[in-house]
C-alpha atoms as a PDB file:
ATOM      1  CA  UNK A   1       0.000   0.000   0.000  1.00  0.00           C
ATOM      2  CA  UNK A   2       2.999   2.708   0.961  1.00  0.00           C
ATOM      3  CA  UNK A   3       4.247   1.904  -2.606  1.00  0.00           C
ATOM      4  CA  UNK A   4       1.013   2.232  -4.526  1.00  0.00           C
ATOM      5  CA  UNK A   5       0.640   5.937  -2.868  1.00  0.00           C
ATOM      6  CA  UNK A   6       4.650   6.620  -3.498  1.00  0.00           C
ATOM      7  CA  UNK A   7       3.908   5.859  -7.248  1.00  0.00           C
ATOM      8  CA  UNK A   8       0.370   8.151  -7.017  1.00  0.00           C
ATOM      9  CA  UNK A   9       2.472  10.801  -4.989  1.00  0.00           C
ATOM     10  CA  UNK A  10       5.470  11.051  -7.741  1.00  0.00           C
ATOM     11  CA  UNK A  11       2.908  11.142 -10.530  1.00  0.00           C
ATOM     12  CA  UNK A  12       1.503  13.547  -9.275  1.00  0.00           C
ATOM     13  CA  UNK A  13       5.163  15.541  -8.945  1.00  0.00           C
ATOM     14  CA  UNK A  14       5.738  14.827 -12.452  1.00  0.00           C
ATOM     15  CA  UNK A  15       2.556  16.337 -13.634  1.00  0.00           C
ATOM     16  CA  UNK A  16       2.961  19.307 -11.796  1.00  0.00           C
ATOM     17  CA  UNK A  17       6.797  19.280 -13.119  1.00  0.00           C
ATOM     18  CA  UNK A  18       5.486  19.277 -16.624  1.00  0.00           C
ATOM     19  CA  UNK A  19       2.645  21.541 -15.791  1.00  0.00           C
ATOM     20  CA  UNK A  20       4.949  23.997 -14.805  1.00  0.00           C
ATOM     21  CA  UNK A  21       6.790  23.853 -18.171  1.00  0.00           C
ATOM     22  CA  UNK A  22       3.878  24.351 -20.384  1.00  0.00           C
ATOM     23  CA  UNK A  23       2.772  27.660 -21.873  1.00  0.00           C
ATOM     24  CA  UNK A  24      -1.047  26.590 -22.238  1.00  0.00           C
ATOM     25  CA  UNK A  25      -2.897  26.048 -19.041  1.00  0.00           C
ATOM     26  CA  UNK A  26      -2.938  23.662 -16.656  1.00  0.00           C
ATOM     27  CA  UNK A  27      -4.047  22.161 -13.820  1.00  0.00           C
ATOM     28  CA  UNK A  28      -3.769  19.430 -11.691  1.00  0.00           C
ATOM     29  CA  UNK A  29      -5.970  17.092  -9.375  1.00  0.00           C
ATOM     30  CA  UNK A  30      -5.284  14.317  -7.484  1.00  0.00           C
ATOM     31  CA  UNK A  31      -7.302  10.930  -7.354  1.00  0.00           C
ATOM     32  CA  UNK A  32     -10.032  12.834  -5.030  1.00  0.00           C
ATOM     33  CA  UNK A  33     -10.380  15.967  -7.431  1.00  0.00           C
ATOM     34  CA  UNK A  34      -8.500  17.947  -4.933  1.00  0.00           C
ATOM     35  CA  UNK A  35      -6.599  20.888  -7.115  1.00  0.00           C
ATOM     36  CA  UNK A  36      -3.307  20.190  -6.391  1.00  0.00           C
ATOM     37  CA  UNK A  37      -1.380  22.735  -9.039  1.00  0.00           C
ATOM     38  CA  UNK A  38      -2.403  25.273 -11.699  1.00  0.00           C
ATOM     39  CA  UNK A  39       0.692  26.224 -13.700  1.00  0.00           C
ATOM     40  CA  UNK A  40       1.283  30.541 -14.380  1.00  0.00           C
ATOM     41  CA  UNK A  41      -1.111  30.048 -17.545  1.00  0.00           C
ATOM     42  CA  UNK A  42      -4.040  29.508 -15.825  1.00  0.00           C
ATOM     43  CA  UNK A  43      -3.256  32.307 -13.291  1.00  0.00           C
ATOM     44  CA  UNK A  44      -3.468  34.739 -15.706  1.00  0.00           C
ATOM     45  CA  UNK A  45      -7.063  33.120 -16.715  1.00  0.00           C
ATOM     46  CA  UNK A  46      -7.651  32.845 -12.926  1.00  0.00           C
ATOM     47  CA  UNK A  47      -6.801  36.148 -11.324  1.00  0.00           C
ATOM     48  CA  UNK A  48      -4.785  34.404  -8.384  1.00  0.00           C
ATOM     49  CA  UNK A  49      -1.258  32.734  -8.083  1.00  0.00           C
ATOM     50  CA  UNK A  50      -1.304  29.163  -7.263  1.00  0.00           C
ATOM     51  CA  UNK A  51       1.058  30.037  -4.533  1.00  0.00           C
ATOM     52  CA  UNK A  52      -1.669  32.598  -3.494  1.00  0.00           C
ATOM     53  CA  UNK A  53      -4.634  29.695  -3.536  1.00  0.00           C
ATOM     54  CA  UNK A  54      -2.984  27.112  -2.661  1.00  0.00           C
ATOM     55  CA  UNK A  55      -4.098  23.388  -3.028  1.00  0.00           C
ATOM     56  CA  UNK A  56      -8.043  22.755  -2.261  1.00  0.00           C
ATOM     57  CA  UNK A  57     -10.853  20.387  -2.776  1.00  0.00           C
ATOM     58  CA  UNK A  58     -13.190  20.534  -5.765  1.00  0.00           C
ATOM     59  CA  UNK A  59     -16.223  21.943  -3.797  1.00  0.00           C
ATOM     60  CA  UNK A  60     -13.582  24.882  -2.976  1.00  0.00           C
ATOM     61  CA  UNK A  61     -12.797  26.287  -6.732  1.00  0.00           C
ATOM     62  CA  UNK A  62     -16.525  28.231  -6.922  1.00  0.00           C
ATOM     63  CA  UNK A  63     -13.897  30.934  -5.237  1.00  0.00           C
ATOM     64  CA  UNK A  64     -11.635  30.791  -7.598  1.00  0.00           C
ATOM     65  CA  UNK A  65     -13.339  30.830 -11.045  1.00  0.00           C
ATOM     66  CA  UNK A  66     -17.439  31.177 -11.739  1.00  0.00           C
ATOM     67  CA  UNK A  67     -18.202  28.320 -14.592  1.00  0.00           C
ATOM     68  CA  UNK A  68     -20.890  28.803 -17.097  1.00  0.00           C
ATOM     69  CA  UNK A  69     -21.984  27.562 -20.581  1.00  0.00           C
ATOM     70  CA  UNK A  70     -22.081  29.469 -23.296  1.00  0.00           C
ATOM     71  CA  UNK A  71     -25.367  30.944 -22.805  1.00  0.00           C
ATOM     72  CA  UNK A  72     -24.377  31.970 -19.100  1.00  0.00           C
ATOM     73  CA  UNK A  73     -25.849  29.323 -17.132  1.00  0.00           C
ATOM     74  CA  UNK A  74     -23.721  28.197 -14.126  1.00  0.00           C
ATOM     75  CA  UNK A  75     -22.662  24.467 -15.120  1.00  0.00           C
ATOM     76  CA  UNK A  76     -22.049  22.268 -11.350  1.00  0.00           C
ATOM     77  CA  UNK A  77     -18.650  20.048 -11.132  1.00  0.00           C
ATOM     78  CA  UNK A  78     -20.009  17.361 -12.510  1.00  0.00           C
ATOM     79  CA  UNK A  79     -20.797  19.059 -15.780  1.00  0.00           C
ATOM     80  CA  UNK A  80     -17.410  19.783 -16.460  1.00  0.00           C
ATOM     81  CA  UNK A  81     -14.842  17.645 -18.295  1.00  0.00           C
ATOM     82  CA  UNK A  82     -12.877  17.256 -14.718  1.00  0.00           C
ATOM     83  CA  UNK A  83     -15.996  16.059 -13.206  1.00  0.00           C
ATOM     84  CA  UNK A  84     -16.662  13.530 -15.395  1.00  0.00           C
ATOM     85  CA  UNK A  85     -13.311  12.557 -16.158  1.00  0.00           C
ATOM     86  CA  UNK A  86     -13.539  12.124 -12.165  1.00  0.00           C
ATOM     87  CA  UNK A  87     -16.752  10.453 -11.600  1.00  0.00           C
ATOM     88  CA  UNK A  88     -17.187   8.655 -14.730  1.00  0.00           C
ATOM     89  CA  UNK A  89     -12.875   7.574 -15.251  1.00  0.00           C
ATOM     90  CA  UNK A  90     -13.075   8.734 -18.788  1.00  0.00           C
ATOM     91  CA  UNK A  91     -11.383  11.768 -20.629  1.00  0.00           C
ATOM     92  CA  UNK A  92     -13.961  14.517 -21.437  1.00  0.00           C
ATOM     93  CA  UNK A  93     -13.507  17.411 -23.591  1.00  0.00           C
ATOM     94  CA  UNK A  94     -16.021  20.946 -23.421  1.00  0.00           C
ATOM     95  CA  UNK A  95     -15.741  24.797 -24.112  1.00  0.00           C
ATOM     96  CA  UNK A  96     -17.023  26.577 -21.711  1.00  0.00           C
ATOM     97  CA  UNK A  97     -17.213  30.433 -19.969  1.00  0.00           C
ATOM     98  CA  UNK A  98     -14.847  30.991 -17.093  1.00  0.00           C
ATOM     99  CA  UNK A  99     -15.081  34.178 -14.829  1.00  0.00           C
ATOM    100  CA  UNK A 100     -11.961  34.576 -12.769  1.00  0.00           C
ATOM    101  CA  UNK A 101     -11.249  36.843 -10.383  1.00  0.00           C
ATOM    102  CA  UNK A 102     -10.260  39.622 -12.196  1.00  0.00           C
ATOM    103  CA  UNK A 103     -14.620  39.446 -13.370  1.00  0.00           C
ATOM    104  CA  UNK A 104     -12.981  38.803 -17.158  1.00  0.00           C
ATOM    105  CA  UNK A 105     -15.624  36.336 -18.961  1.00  0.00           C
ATOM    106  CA  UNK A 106     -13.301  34.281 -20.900  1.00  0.00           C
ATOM    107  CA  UNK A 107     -14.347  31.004 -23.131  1.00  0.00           C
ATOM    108  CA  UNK A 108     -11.949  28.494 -22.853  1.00  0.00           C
ATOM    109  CA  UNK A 109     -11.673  24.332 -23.937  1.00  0.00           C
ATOM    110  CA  UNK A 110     -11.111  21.995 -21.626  1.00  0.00           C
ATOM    111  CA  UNK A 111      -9.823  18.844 -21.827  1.00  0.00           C
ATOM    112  CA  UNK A 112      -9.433  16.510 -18.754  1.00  0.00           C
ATOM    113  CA  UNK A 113      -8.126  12.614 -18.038  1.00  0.00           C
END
């Protein structure tokens, strides 16, 4: 068992590693849908430094970004791609409307595995 969660724990470092490197957003949950990382791309779309937010659980990032679908209704977690990829252990793919903090309405794709 303390190997299985080494191996979950270092994937987990490696995404964020790679993450980090890439100029297109990015973030990262763990096996629970706790955000673990966002890399500086998705700051900018967020408003807020990771290092600012920190890590949190999925019923948290409501305060970080307002979700909607294109005709501005609010879509719940498990409407979005990283819901489903979470619930359902499938990749999912969407565009959506993202307000971060800065109140900027912003479509972006998302695609989450």
């Amino acid at each position: 068992m303390a190997t299985t969660r080494r191996h979950k724990h270092l994937a987990l470092i490696i995404a964020r590693e790679l993450a980090s490197q890439l100029s297109t957003a990015a973030f990262i949950a763990d096996a629970d849908g706790d955000l673990v990382f966002y890399n500086e791309a998705a700051e900018a779309i967020l408003g807020r430094t990771y290092a600012e937010a920190g890590a949190m659980p999925a019923a948290e990032w409501p305060s970080l970004f307002r979700v909607e679908a294109p005709d501005g209704t609010p879509l719940p977690l498990e409407k979005l791609p990283g819901g489903i990829a979470l619930a359902e252990k499938r990749p999912a793919h969407a565009s959506i409307y993202i307000v971060g903090l800065d109140g900027e309405r912003r479509m972006i794709s998302i695609t989450a595995m």
